[in-house]
Protein backbone atom coordinates (compact mmCIF):
# COMPACT_ATOMS: atom_id res chain seq x y z
CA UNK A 1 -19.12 24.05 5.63
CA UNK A 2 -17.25 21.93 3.30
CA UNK A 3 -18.95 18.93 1.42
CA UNK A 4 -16.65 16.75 -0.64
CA UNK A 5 -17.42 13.47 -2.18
CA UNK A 6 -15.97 10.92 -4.50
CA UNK A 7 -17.45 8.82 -7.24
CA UNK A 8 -15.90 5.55 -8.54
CA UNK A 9 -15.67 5.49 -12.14
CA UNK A 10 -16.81 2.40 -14.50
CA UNK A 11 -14.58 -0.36 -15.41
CA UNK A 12 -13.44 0.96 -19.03
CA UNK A 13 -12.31 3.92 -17.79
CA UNK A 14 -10.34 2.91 -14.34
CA UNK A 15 -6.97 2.24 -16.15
CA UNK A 16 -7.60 6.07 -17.33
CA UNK A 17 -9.13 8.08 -14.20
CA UNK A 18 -8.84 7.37 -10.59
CA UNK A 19 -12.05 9.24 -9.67
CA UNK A 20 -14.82 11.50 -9.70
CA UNK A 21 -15.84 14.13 -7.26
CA UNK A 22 -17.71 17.19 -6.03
CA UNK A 23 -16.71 19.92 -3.87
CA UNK A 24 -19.08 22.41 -2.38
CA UNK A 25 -18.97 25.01 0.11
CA UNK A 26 -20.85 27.46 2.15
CA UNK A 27 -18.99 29.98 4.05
CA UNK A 28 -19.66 33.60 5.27
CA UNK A 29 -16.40 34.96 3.83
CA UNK A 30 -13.48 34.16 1.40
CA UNK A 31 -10.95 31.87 2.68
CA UNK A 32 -7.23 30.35 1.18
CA UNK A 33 -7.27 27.43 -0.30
CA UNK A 34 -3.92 25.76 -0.56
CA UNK A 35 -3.17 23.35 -3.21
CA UNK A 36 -0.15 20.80 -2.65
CA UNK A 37 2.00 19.17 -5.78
CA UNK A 38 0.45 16.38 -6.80
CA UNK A 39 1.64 13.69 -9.70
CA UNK A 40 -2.23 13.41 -11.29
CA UNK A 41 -3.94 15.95 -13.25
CA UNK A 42 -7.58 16.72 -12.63
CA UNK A 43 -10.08 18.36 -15.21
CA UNK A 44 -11.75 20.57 -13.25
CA UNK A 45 -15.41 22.67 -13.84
CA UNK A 46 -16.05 25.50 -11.73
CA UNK A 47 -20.14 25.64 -10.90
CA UNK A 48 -20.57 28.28 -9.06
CA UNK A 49 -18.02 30.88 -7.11
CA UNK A 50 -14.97 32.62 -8.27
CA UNK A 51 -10.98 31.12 -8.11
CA UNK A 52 -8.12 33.50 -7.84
CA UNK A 53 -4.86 31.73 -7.76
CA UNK A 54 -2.65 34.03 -5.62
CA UNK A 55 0.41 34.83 -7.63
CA UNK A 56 4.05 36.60 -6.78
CA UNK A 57 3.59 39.24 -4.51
CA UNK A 58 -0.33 38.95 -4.24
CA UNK A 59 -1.22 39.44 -7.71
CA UNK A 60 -4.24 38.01 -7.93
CA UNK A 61 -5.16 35.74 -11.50
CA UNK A 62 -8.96 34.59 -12.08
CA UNK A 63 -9.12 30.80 -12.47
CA UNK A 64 -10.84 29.49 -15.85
CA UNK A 65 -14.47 28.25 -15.57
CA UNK A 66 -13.57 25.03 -16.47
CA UNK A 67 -9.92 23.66 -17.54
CA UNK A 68 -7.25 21.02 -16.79
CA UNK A 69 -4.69 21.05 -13.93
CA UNK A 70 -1.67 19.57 -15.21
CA UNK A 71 0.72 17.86 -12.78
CA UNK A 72 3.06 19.60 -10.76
CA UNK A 73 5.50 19.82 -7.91
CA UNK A 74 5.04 23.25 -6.39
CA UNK A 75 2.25 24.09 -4.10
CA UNK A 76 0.16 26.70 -4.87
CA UNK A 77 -2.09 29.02 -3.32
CA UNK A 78 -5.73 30.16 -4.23
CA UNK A 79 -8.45 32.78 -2.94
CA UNK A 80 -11.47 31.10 -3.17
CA UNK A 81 -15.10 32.59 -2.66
CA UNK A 82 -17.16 32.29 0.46
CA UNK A 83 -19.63 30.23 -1.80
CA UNK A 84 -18.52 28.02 -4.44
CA UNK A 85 -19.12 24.71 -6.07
CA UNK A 86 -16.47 22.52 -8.24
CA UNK A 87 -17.13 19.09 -10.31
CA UNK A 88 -13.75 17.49 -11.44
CA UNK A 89 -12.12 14.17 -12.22
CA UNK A 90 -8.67 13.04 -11.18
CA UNK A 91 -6.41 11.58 -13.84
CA UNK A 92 -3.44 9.76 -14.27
CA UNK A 93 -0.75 11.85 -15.46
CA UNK A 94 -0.86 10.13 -18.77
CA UNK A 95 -4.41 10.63 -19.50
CA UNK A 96 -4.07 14.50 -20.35
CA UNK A 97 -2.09 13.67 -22.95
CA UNK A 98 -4.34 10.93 -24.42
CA UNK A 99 -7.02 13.70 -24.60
CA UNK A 100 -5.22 16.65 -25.60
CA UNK A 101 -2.26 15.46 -27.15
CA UNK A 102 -0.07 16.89 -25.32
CA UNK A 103 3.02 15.60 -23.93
CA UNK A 104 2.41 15.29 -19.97
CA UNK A 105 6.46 17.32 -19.50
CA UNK A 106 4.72 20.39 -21.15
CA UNK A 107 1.98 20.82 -19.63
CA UNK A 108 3.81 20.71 -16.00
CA UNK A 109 2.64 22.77 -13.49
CA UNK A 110 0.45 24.81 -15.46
CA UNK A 111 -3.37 25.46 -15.69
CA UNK A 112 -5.13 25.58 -19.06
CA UNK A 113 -8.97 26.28 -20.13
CA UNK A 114 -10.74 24.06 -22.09
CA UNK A 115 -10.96 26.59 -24.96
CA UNK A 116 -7.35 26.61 -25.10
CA UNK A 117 -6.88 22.71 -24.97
CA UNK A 118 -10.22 21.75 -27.32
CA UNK A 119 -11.18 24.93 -28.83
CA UNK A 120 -14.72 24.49 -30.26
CA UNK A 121 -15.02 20.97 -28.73
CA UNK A 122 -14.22 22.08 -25.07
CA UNK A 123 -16.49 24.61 -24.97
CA UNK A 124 -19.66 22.11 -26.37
CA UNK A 125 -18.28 20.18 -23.28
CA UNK A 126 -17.99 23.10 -21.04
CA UNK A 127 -21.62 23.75 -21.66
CA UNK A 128 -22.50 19.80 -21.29
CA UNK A 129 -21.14 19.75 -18.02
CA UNK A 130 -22.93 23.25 -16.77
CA UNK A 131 -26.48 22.67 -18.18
CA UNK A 132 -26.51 18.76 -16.45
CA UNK A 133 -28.29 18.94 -13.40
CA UNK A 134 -26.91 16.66 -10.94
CA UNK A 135 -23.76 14.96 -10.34
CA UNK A 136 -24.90 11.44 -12.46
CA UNK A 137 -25.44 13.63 -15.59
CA UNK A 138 -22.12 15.59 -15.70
CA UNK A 139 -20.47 12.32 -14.57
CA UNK A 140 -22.13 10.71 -17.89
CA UNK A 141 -21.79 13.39 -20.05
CA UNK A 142 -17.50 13.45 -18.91
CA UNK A 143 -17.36 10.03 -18.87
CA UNK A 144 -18.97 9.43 -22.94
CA UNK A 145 -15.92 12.08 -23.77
CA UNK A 146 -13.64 10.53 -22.01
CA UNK A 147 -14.05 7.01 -23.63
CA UNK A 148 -14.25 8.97 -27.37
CA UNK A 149 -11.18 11.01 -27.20
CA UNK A 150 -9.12 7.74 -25.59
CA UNK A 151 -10.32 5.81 -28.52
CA UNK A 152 -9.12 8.26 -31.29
CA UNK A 153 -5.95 8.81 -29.38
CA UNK A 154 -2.99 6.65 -30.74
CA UNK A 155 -0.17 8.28 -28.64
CA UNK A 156 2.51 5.70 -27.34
CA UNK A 157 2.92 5.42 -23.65
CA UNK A 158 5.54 2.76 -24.07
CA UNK A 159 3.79 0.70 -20.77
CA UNK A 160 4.70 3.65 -18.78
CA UNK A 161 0.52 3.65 -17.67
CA UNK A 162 0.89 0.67 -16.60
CA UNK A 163 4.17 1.44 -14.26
CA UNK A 164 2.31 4.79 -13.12
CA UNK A 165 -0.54 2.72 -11.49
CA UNK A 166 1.67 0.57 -9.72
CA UNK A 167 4.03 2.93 -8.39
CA UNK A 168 0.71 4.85 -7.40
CA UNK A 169 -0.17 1.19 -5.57
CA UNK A 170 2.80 0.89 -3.94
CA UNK A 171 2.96 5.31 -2.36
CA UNK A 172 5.88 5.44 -4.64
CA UNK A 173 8.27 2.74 -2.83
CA UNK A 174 10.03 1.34 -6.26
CA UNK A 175 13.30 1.00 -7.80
CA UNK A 176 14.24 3.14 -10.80
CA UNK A 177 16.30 0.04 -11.78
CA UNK A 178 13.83 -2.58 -11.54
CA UNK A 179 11.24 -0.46 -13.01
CA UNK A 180 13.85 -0.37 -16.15
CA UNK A 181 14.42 -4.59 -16.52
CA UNK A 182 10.79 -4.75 -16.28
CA UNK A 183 9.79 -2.59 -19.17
CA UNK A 184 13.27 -4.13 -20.62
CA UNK A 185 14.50 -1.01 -21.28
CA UNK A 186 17.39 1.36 -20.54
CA UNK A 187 17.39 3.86 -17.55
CA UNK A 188 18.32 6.92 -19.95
CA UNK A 189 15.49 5.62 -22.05
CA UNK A 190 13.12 4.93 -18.92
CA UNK A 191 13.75 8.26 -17.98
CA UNK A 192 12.66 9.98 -21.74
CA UNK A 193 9.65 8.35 -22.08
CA UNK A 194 8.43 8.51 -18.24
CA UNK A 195 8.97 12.69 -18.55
CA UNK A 196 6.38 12.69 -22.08
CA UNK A 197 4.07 10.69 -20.37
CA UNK A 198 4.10 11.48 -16.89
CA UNK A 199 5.66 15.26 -16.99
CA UNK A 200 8.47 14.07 -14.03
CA UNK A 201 11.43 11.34 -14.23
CA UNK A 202 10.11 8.21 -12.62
CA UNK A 203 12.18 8.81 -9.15
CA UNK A 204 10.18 12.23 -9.14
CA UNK A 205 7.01 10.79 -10.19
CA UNK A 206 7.65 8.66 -6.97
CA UNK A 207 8.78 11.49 -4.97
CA UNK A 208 5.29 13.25 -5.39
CA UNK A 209 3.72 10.06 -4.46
CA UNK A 210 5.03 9.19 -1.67
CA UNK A 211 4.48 13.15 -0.63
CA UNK A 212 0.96 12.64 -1.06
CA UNK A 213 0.46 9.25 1.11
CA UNK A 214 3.02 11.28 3.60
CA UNK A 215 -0.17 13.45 4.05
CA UNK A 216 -3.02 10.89 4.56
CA UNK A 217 -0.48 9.09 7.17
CA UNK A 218 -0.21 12.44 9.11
CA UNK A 219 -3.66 12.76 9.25
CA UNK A 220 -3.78 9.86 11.00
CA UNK A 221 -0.59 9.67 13.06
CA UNK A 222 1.15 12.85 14.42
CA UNK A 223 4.72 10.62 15.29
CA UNK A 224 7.36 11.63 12.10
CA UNK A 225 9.37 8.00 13.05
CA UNK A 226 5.94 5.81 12.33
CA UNK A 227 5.28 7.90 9.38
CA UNK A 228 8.82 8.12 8.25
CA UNK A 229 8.86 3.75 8.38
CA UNK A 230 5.46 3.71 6.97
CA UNK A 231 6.39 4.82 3.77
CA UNK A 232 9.30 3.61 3.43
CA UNK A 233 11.72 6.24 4.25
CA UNK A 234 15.61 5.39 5.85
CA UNK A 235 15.51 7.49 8.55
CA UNK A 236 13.06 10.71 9.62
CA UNK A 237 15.80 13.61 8.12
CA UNK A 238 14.94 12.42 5.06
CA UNK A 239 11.32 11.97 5.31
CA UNK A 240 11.08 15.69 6.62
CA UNK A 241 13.39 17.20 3.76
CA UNK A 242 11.03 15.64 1.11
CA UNK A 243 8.13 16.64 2.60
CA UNK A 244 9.76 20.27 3.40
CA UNK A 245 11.20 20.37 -0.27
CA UNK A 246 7.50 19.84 -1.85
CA UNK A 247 5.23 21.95 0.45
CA UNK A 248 7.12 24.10 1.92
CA UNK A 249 6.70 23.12 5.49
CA UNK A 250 8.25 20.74 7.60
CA UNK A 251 5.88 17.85 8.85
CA UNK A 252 5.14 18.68 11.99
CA UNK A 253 4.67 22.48 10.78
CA UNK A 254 1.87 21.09 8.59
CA UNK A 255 0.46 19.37 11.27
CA UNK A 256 0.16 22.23 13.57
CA UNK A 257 -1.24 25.10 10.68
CA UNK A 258 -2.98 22.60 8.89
CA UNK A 259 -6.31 24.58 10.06
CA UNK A 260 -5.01 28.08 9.04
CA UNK A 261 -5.31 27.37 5.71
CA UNK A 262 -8.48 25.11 3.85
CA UNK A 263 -7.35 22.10 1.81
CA UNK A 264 -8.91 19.37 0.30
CA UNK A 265 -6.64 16.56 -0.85
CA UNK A 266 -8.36 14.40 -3.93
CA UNK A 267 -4.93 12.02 -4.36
């Protein structure tokens, strides 16, 4: 059985995380979790249960206790434990780099431990976050680091955060043009600063997005012409090559295995 749940975060820290949640589960055996490309990071804390992320040819890598997943546009796959229990929050792209200070196109599709990111510091909050006991607590205790580490940052994001949200607003239906006379800046330059900050050009970065709304419409609509108009798309060809490109199966393929294989989407 699969619990998941979302908590809204306070005012000061909206423009910097979309969310909170838990995810716990109870099963009587190991199952695959599949994990789709997404344009947000999430810091994620592993309670209880073991993460393998299945690699090339089965290899089989342990997942960190408690780490960041950066951005990325490749779906990945993960054997998860028949019991297990995860506390995470999802970011904006550009928030990763506001804590870490590193540049959102680096840390692309890759996982990294606290220890690694923080040293000393992420593993006091490693230990914060295991010894709170209940959701409240570890959301306070992530939430007070959260609003110290943005306030020591002094990283430019050139208004790119505030392009991110809307583009996140509007399931990545924008203009790479526009975007550019808005910010009053160049499309070359547009282009730079959108990769440090968000790890993708801004037509990728809208890509992703509209991916990810693609899969909350199909969950509620199995015809690929309303979906395809929905967000935005010319014609259904194109709508199913995106969608293809980024998870590796065509829409109504998705729809029809979407069972075989557990997923919980937090975009």
């Amino acid at each position: 059985m699969i619990n998941y749940n979302r908590f809204e975060c306070n005012d000061a820290l909206r423009p910097y995380i979309r969310y909170f949640w838990q995810l716990d589960y109870k099963g009587e055996q190991p199952y695959t979790h599949l994990q789709l490309p997404d344009a947000c990071s999430e810091l994620l804390f592993n309670l209880a249960g073991e993460f393998h992320e299945i690699r090339h040819e089965g290899i089989l890598r342990k997942v960190f206790c408690a780490g960041l997943q950066a951005p990325g546009d490749q779906p990945k796959r993960f054997l998860v434990s028949s019991t297990f229990s995860l506390f995470g929050a999802y970011l904006y792209p550009y928030t990763a780099m506001m804590l870490f200070g590193r540049s959102a196109q680096g840390l692309k599709n890759t996982m990294v431990d606290l220890n690694t990111l923080l040293g000393s510091q992420g593993r006091e909050l490693e230990n914060r976050i295991f010894d709170a006991v209940s959701t409240s607590s570890r959301i306070a205790v992530l939430s007070d680091f959260v609003l110290r580490q943005i306030t020591k940052c002094n990283c430019e994001l050139y208004n790119i955060d505030t392009a991110i949200r809307e583009i996140n607003i509007n399931r990545g239906n924008f203009s790479v043009a526009n975007l550019a006379l808005e910010l009053n800046t160049s499309v070359r330059q547009l282009e730079r600063r959108f990769k440090v900050v968000a790890g993708f050009g801004p037509k990728e970065y809208g890509k992703i997005v509209r991916f990810r709304s693609a899969i909350e419409v199909l969950r509620k609509s199995t015809s690929l012409v309303d979906a395809a108009l929905e967000l935005g798309y010319y014609d259904q060809a194109h709508f199913s090559n995106d969608f293809k490109t980024l998870s590796g199966y065509a829409p109504n393929e998705f729809v029809r295995n979407s069972g075989s294989e557990k997923a919980v989407y937090t975009g």
